[in-house]
N, C-alpha and C. Protein backbone atom coordinates (compact mmCIF):
# COMPACT_ATOMS: atom_id res chain seq x y z
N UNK A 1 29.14 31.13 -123.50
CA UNK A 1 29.49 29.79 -123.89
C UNK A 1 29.37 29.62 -125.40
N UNK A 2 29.91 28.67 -125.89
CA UNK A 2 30.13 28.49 -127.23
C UNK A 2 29.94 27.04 -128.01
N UNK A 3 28.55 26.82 -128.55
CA UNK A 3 28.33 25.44 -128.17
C UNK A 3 28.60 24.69 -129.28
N UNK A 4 28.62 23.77 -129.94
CA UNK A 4 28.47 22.76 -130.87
C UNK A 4 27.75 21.69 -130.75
N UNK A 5 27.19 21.13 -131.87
CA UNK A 5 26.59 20.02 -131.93
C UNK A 5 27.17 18.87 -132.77
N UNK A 6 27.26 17.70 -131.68
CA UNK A 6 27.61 16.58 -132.15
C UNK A 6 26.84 15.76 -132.77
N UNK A 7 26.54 15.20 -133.96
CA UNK A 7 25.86 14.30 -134.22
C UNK A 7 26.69 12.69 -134.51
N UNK A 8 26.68 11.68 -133.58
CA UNK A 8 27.11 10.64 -133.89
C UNK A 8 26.55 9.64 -134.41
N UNK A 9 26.93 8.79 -135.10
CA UNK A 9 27.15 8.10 -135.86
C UNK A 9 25.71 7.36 -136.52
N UNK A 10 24.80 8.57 -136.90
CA UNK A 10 23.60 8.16 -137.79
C UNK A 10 24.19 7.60 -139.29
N UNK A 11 24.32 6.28 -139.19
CA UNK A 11 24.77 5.63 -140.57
C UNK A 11 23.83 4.52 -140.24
N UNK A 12 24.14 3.79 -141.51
CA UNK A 12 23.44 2.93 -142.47
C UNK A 12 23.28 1.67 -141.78
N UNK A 13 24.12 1.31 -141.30
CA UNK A 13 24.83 -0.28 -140.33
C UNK A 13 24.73 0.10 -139.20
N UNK A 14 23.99 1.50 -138.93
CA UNK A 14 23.55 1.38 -137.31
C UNK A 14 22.01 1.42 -137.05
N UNK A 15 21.77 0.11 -136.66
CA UNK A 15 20.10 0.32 -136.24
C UNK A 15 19.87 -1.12 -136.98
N UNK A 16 18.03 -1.06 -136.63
CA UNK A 16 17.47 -0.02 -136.60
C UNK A 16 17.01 0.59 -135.78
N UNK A 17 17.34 1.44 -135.49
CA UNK A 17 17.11 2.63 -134.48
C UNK A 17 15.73 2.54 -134.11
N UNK A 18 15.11 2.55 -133.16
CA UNK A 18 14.04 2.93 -132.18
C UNK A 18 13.59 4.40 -132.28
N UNK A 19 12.28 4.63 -133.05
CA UNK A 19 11.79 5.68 -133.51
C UNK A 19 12.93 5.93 -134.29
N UNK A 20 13.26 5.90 -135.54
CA UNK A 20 14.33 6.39 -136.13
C UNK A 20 13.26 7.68 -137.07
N UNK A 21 12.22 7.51 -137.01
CA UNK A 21 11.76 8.80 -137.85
C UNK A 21 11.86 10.20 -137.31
N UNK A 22 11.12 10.17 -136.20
CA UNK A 22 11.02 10.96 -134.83
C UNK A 22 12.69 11.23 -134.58
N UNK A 23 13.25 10.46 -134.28
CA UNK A 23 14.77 11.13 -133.71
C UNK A 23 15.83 11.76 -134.98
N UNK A 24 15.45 11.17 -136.30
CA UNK A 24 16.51 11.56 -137.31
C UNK A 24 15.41 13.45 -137.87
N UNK A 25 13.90 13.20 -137.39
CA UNK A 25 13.43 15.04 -137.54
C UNK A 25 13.99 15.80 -136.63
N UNK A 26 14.18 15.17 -135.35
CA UNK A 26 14.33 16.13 -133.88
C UNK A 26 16.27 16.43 -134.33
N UNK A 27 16.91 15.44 -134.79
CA UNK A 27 18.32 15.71 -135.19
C UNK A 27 18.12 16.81 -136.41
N UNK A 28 17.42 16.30 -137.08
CA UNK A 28 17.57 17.33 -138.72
C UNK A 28 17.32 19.01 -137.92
N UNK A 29 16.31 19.02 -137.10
CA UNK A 29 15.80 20.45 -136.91
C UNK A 29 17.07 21.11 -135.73
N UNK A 30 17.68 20.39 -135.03
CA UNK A 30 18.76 20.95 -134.38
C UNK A 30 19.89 21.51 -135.54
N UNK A 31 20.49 20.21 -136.65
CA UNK A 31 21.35 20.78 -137.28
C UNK A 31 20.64 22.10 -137.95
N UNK A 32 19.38 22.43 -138.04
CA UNK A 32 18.68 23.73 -139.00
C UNK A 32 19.33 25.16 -138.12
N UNK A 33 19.00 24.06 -137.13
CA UNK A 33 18.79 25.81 -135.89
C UNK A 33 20.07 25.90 -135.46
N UNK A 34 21.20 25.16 -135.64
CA UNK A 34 23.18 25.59 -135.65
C UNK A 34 22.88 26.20 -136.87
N UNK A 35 23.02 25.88 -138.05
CA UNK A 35 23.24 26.37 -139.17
C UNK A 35 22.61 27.66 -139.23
N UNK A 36 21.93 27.91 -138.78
CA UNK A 36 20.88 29.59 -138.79
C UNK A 36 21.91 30.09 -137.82
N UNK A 37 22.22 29.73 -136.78
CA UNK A 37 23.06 30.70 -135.66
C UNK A 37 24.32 30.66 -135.98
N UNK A 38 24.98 29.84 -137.12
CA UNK A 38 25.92 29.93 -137.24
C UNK A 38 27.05 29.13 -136.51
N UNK A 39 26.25 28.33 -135.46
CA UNK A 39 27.60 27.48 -134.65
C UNK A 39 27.55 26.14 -135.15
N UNK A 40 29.22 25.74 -134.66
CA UNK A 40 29.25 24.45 -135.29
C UNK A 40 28.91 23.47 -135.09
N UNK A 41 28.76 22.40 -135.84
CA UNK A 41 27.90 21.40 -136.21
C UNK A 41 29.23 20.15 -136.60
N UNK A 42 29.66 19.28 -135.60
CA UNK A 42 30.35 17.94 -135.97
C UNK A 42 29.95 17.02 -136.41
N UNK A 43 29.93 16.44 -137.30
CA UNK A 43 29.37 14.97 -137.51
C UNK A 43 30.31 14.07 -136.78
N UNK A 44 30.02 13.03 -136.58
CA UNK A 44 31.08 11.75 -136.12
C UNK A 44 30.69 10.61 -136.93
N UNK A 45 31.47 9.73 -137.27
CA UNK A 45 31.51 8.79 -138.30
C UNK A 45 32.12 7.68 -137.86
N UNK A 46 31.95 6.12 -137.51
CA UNK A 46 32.41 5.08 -137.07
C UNK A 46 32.60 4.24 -138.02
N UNK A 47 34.04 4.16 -137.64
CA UNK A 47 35.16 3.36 -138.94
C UNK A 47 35.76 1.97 -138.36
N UNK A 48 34.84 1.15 -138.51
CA UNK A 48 35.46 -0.58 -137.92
C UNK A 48 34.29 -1.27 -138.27
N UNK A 49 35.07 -2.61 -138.06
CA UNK A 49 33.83 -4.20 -138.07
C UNK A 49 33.05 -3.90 -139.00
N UNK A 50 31.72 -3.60 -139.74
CA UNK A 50 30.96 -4.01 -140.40
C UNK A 50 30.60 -2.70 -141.07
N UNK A 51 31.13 -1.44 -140.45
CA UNK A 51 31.11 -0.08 -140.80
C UNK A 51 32.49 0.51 -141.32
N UNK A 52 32.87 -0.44 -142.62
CA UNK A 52 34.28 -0.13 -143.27
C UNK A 52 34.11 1.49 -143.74
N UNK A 53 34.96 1.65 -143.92
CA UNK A 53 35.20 2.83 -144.84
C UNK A 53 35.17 2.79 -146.58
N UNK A 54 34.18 3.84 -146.84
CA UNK A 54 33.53 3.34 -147.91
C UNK A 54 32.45 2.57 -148.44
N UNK A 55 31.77 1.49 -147.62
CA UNK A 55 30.78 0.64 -147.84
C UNK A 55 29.73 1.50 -147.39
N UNK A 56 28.34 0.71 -147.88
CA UNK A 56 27.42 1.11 -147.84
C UNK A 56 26.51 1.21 -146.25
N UNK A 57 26.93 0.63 -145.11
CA UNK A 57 27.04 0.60 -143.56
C UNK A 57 27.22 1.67 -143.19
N UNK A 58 28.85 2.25 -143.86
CA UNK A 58 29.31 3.07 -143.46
C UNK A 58 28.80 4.65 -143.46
N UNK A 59 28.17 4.45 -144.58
CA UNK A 59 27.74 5.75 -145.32
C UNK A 59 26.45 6.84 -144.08
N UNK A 60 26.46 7.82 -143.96
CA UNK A 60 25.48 8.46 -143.65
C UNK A 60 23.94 7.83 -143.62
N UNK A 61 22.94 8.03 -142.99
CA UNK A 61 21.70 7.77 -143.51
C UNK A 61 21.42 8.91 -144.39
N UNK A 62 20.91 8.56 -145.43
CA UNK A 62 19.88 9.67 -146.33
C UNK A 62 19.62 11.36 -145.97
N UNK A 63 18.64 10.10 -145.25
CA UNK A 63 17.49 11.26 -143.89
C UNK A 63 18.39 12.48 -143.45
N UNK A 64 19.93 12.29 -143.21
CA UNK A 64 20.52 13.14 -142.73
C UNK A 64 20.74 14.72 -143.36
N UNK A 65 20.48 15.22 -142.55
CA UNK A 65 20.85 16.80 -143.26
C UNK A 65 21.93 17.14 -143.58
N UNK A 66 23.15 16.70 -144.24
CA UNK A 66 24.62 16.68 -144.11
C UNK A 66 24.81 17.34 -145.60
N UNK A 67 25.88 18.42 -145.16
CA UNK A 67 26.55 18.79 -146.16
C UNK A 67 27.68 18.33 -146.57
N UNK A 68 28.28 18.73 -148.24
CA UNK A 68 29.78 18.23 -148.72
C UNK A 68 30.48 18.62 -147.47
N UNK A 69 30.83 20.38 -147.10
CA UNK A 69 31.32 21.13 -146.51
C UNK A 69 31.51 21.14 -145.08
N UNK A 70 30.41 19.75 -144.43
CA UNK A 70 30.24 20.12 -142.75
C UNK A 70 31.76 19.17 -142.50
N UNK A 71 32.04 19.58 -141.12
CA UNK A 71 33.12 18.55 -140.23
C UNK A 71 32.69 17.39 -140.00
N UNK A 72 33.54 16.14 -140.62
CA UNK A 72 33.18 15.05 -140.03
C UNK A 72 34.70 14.65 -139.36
N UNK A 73 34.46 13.88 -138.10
CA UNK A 73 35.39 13.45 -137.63
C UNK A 73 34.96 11.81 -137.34
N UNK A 74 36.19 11.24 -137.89
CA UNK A 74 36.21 9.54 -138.03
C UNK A 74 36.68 9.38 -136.51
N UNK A 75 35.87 7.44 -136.18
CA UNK A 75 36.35 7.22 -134.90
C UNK A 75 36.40 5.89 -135.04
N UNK A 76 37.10 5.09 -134.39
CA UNK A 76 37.20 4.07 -134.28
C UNK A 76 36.63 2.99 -132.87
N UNK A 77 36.12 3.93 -131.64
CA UNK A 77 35.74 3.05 -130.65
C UNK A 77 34.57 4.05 -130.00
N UNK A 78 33.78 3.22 -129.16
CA UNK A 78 32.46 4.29 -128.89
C UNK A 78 32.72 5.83 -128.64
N UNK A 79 34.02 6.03 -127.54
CA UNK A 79 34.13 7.27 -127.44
C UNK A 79 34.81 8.08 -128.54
N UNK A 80 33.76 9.00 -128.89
CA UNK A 80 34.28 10.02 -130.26
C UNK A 80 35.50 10.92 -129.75
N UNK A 81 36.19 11.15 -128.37
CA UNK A 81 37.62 11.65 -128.27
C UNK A 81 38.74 10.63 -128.31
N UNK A 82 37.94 9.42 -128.41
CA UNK A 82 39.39 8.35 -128.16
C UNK A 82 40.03 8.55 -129.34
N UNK A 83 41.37 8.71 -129.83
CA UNK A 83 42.25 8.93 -130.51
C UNK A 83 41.52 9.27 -131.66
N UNK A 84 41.35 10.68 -131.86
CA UNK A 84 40.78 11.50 -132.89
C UNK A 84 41.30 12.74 -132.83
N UNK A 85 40.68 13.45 -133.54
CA UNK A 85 41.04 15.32 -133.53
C UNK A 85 39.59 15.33 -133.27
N UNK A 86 39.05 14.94 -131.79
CA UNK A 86 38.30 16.06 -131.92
C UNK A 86 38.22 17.12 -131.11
N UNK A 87 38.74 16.60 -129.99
CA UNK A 87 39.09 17.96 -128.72
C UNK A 87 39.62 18.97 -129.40
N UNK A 88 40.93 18.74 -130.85
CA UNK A 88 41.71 19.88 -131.42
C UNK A 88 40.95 20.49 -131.91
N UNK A 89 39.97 20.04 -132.35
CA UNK A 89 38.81 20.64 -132.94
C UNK A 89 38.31 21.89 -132.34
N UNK A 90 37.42 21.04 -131.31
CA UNK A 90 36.94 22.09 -130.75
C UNK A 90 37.60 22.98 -129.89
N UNK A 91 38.76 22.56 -129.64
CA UNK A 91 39.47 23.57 -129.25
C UNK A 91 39.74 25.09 -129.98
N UNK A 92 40.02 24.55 -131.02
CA UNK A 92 40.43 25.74 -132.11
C UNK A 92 39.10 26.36 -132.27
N UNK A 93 37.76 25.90 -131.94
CA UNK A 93 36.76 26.83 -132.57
C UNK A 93 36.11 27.13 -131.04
N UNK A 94 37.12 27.39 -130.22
CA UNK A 94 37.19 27.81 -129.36
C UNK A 94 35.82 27.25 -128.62
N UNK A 95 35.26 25.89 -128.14
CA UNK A 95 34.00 25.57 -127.93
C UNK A 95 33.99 24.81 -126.41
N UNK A 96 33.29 25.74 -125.64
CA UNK A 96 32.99 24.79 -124.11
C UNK A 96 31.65 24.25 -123.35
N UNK A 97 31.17 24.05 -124.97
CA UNK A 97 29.71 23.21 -124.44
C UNK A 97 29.43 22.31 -125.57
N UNK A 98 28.61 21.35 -125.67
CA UNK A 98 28.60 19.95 -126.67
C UNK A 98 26.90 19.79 -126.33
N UNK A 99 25.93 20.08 -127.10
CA UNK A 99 25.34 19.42 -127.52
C UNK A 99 25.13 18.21 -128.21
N UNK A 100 25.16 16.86 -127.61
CA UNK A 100 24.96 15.52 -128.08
C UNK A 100 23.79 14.26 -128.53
N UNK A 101 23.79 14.32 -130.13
CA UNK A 101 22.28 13.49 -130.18
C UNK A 101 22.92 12.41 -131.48
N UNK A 102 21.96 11.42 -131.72
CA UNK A 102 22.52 10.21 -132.86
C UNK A 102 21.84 9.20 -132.22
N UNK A 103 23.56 8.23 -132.26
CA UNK A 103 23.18 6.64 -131.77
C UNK A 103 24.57 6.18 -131.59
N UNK A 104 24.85 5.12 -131.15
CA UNK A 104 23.85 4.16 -130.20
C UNK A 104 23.82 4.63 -128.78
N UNK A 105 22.31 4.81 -128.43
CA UNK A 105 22.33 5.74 -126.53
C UNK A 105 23.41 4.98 -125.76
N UNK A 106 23.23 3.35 -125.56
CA UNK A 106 24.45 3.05 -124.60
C UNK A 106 25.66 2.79 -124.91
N UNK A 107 25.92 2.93 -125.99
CA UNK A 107 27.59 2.79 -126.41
C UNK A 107 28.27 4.24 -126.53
N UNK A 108 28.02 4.40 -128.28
CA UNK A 108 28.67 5.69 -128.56
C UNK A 108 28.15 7.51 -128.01
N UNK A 109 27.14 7.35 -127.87
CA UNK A 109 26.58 8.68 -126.88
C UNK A 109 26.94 8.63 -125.45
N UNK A 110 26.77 7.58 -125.12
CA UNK A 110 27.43 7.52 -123.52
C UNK A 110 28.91 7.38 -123.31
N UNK A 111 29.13 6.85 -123.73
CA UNK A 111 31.15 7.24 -124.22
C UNK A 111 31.41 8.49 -124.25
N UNK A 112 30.79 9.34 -125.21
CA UNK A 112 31.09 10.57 -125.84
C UNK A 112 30.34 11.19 -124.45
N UNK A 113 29.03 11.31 -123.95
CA UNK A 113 29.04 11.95 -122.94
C UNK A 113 30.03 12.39 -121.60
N UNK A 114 30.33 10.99 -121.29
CA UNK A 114 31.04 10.66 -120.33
C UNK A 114 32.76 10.97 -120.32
N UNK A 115 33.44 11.16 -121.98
CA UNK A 115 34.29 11.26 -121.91
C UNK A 115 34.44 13.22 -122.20
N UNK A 116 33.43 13.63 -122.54
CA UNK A 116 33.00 15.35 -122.74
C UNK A 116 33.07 15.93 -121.24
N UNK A 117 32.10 15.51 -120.71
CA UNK A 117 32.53 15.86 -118.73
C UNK A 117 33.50 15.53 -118.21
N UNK A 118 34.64 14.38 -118.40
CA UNK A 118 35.63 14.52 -117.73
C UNK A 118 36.56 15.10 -118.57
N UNK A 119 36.24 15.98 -119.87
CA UNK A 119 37.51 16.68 -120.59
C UNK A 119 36.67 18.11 -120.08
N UNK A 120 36.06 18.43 -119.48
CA UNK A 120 35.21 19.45 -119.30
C UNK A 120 34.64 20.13 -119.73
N UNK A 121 33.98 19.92 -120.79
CA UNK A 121 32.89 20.33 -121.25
C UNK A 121 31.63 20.52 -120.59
N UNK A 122 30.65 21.62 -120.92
CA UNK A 122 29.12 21.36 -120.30
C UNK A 122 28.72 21.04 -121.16
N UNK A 123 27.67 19.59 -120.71
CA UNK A 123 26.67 19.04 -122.09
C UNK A 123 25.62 19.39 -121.95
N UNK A 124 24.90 19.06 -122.72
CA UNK A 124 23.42 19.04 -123.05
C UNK A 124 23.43 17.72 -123.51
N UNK A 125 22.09 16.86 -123.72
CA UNK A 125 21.91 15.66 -124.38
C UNK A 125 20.29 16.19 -125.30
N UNK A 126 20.81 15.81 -126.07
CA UNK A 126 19.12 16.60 -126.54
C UNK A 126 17.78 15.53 -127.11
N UNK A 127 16.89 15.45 -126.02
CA UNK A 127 15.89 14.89 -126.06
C UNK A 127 14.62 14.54 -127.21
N UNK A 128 14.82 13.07 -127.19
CA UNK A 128 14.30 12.46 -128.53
C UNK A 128 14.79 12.42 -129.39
N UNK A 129 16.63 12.74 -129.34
CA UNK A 129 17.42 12.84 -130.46
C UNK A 129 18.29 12.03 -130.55
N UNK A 130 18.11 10.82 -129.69
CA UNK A 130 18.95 10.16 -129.58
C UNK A 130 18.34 8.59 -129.47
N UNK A 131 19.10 7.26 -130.06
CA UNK A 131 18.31 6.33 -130.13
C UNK A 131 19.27 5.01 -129.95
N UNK A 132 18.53 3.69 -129.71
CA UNK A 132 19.26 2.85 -130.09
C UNK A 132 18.30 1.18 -130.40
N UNK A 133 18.56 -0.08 -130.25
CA UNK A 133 18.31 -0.39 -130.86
C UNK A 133 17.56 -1.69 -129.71
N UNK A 134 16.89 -2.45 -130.51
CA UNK A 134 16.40 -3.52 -129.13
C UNK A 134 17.45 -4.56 -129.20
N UNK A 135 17.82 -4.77 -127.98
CA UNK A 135 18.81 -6.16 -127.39
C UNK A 135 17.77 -7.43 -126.83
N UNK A 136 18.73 -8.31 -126.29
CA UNK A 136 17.67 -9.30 -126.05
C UNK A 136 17.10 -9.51 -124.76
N UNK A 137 17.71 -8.34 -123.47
CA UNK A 137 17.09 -8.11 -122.34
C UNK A 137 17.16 -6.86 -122.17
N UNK A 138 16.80 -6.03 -123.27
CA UNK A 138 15.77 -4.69 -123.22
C UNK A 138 15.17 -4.60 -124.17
N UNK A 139 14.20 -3.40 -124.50
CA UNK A 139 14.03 -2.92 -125.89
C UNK A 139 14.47 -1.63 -125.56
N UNK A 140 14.71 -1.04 -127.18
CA UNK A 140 15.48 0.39 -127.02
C UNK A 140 14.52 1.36 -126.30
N UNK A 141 13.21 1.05 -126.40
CA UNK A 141 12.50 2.08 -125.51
C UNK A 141 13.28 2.66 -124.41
N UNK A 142 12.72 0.70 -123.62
CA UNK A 142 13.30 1.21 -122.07
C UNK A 142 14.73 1.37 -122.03
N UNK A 143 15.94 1.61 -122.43
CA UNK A 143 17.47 1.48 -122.95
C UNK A 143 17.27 3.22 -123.34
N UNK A 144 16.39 3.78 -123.82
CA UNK A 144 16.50 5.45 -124.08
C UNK A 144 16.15 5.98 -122.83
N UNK A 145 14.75 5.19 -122.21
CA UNK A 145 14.83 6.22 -120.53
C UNK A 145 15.43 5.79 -119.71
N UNK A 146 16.20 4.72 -119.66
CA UNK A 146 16.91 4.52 -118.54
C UNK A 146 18.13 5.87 -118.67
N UNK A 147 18.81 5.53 -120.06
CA UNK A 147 20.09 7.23 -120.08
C UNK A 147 19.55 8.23 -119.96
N UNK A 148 18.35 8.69 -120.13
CA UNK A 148 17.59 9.82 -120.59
C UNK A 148 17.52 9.81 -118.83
N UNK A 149 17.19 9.47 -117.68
CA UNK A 149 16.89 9.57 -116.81
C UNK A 149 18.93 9.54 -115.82
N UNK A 150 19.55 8.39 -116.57
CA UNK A 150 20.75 8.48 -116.08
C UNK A 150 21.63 10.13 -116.30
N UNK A 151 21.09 10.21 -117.35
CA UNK A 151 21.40 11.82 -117.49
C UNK A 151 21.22 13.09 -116.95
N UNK A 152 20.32 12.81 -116.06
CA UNK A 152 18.97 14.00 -116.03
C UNK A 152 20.01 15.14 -114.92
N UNK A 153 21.02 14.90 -114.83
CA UNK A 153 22.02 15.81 -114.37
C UNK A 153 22.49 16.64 -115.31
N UNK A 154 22.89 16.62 -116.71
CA UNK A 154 22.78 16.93 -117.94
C UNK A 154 21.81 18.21 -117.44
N UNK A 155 22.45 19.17 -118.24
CA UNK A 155 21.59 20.24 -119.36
C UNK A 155 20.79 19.99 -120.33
N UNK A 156 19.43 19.92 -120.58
CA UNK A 156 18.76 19.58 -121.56
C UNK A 156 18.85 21.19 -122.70
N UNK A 157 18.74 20.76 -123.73
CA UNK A 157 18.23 21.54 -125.16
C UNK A 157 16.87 21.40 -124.83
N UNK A 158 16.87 22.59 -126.06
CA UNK A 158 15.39 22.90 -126.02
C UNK A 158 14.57 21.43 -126.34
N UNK A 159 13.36 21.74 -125.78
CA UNK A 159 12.67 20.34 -125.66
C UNK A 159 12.26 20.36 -127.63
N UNK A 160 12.26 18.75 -127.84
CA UNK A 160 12.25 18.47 -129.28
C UNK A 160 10.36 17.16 -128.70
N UNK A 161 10.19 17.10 -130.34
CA UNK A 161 8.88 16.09 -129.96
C UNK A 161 9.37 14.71 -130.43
């Protein structure tokens, strides 16, 4: 198998993320350990409403380990295949497994999960790497184990802290 890692849409105008310290180390040390093996590494980037292109929303967080050089692929709605290149993507780098971590757990990770298994992909979701934010009848805690448990059919990655 041939895997990649997705990282979605850790920017500026998303959050604030629930444990965002803890999940943006457990993300940084995955992109370490692609980059050592050599496999690829997607960013995803969300381009609408309050996350223009160009503004400061839009932008990456800091924290992120991101190079000039890595793939980013722009999206416009939670799911990162809805009208994008990214299936061409990974098609061409010949890839049939997706490691998936970022934000937001119930929008754009669950989109992207959900739309990765029915293009057939095997996922992984990788634990503690993923976050989102408190609403006004949850907090992101319970909103991370409820997917984290909705998942648990998922392939996990190596366990992260």
């Amino acid at each position: 198998m041939t895997t990649a890692l997705l990282v979605i849409d850790l920017q500026n105008g998303v959050g604030p993320l629930f444990g965002f310290e803890k999940v943006i180390q457990n993300v940084n040390q995955r992109i370490r350990e692609y980059r050592e093996n050599g496999d690829a590494i997607i960013f995803i980037q969300h381009n609408s409403g309050e996350l223009k292109v160009g503004s400061e929303p839009w932008r990456f967080v800091s924290e992120l380990d991101i190079k000039a050089d890595d793939s980013i692929i722009a999206k416009t709605q939670a799911n990162a295949f809805y009208q994008t290149d990214l299936k061409q993507t990974l098609d061409s780098l010949d890839i049939d497994s997706l490691e998936i971590c970022g934000a937001q757990t119930e929008y754009c990770i669950d989109a992207t999960v959900k739309a990765a298994y029915y293009a057939g992909y095997q996922i992984a979701v990788t634990p503690n790497a993923f976050s989102t934010v408190d609403t006004q009848e949850f907090p992101a805690s319970k909103i991370n184990k409820f997917y984290r448990g909705l998942w648990s059919w998922l392939r996990e990655s190596s366990p992260l802290v």
